[in-house]
C-alpha atoms as a PDB file:
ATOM      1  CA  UNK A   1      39.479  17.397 -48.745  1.00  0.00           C
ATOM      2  CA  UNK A   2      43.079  16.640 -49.846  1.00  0.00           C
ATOM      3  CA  UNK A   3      43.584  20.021 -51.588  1.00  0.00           C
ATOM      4  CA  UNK A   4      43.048  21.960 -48.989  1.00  0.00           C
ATOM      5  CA  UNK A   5      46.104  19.830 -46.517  1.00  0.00           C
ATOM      6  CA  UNK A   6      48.883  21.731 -48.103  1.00  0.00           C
ATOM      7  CA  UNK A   7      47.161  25.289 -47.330  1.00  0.00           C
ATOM      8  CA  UNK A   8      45.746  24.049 -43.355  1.00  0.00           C
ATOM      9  CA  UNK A   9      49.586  22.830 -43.272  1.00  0.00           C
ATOM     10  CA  UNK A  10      51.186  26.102 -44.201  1.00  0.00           C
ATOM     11  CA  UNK A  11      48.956  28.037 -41.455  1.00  0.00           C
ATOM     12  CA  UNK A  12      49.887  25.653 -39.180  1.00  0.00           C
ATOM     13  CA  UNK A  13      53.367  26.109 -39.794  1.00  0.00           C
ATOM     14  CA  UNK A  14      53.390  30.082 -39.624  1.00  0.00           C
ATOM     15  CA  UNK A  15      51.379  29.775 -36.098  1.00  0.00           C
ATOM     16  CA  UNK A  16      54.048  27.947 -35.153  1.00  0.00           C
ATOM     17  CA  UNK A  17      57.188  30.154 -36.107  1.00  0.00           C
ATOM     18  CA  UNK A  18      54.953  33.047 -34.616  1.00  0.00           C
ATOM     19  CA  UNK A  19      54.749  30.998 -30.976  1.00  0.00           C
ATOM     20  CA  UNK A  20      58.388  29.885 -31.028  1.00  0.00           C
ATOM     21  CA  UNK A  21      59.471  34.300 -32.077  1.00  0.00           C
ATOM     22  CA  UNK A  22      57.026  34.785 -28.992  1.00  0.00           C
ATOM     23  CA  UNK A  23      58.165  32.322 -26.495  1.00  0.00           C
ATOM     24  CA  UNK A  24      61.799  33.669 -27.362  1.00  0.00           C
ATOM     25  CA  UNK A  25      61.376  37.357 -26.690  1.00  0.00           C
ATOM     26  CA  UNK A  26      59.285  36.799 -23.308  1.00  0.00           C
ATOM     27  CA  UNK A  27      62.648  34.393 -22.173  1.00  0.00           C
ATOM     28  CA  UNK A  28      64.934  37.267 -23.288  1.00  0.00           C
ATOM     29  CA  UNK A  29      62.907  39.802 -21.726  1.00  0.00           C
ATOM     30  CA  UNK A  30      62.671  37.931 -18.148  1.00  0.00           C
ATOM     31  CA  UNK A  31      66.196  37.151 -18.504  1.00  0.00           C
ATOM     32  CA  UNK A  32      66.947  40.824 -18.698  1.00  0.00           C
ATOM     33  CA  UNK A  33      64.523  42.410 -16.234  1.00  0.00           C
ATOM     34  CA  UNK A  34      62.423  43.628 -18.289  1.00  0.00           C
ATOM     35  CA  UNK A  35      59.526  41.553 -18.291  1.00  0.00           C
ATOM     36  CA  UNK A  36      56.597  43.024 -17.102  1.00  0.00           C
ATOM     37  CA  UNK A  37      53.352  41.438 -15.848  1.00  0.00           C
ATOM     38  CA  UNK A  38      50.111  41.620 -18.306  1.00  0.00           C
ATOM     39  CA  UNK A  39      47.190  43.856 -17.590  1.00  0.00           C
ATOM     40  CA  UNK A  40      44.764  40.991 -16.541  1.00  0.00           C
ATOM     41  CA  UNK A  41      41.256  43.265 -16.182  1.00  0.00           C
ATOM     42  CA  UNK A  42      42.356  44.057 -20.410  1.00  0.00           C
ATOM     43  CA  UNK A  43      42.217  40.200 -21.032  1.00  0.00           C
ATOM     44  CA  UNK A  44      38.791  40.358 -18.884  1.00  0.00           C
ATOM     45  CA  UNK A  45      37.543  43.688 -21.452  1.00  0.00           C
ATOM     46  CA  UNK A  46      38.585  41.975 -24.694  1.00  0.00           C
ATOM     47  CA  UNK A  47      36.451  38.822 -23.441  1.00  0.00           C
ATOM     48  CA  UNK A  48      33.415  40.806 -23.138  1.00  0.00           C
ATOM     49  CA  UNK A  49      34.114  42.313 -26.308  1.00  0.00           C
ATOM     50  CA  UNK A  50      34.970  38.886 -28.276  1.00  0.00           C
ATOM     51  CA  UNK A  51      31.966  37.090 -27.095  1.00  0.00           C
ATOM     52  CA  UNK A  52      30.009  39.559 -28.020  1.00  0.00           C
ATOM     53  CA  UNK A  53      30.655  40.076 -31.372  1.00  0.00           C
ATOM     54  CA  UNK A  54      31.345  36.430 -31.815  1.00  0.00           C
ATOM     55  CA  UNK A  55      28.116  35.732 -30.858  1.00  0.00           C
ATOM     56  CA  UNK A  56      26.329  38.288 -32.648  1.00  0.00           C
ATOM     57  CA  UNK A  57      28.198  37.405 -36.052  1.00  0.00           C
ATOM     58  CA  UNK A  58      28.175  34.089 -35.725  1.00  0.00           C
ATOM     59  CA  UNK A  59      23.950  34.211 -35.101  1.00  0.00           C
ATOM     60  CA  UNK A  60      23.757  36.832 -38.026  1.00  0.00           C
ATOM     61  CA  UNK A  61      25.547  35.602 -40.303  1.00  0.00           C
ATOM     62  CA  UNK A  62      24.959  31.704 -39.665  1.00  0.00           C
ATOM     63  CA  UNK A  63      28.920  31.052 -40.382  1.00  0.00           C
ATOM     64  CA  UNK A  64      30.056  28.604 -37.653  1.00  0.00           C
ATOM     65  CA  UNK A  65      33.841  30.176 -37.885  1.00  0.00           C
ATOM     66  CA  UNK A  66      32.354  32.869 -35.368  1.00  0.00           C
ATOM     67  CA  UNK A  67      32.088  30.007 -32.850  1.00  0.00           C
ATOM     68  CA  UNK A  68      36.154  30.528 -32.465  1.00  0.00           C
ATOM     69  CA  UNK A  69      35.894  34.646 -31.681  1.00  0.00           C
ATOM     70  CA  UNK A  70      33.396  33.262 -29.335  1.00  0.00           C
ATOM     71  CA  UNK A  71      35.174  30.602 -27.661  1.00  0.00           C
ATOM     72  CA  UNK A  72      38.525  32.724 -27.328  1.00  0.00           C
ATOM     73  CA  UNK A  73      35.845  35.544 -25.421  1.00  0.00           C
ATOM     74  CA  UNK A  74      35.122  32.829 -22.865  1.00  0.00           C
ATOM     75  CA  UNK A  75      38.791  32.100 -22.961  1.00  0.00           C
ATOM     76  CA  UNK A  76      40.248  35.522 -21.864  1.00  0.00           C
ATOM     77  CA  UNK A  77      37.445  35.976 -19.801  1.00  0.00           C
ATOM     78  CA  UNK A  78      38.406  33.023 -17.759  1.00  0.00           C
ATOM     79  CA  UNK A  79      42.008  34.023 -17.757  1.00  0.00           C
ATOM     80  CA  UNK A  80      40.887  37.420 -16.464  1.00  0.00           C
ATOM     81  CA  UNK A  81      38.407  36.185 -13.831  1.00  0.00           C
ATOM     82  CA  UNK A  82      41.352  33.520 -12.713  1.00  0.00           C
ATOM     83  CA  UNK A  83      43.882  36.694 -12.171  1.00  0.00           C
ATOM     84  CA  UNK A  84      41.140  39.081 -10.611  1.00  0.00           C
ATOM     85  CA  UNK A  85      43.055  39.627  -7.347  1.00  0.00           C
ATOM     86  CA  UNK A  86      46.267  41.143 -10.083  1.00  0.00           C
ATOM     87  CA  UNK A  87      43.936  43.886 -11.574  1.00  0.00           C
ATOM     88  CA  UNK A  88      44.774  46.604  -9.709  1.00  0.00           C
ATOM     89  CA  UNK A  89      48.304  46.249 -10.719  1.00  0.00           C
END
């Protein structure tokens, strides 16, 4: 279990730097005016498309990492169906 703690910890630490660069350029954007709204109905699509595969690899293949492609599915389809009346836009 201990040997794999330094690699977990690395990932953890790029995910981080990666949210921190993102959080930084949507503030500059919206600072400057240029920040434009996301596409809701495309986090809605790549739901569909997540928990579909997700499930379909993850009963296939019997590898229980598939469970997360699933779960983020449900996720963005949630996020979609929450936003529904900011499709058209």
């Amino acid at each position: 279990m201990s040997e794999f703690l330094p690699s977990v910890g690395f990932i953890a630490a790029i995910i981080l730097i990666l949210v921190i660069i993102v959080i930084f350029i949507v503030l500059k954007s919206k600072k400057e005016g240029r920040y434009k709204e996301p596409n809701y109905y495309v986090f809605f699509t790549l739901g569909i498309c997540f928990l579909g595969s997700g499930s379909v690899f993850m009963i296939t293949s019997s590898n229980p990492v598939f469970m997360g492609i699933t779960c983020l599915g449900i996720v963005y389809m949630i996020i979609g169906l929450y936003h529904r009346d900011k499709w058209g836009n």
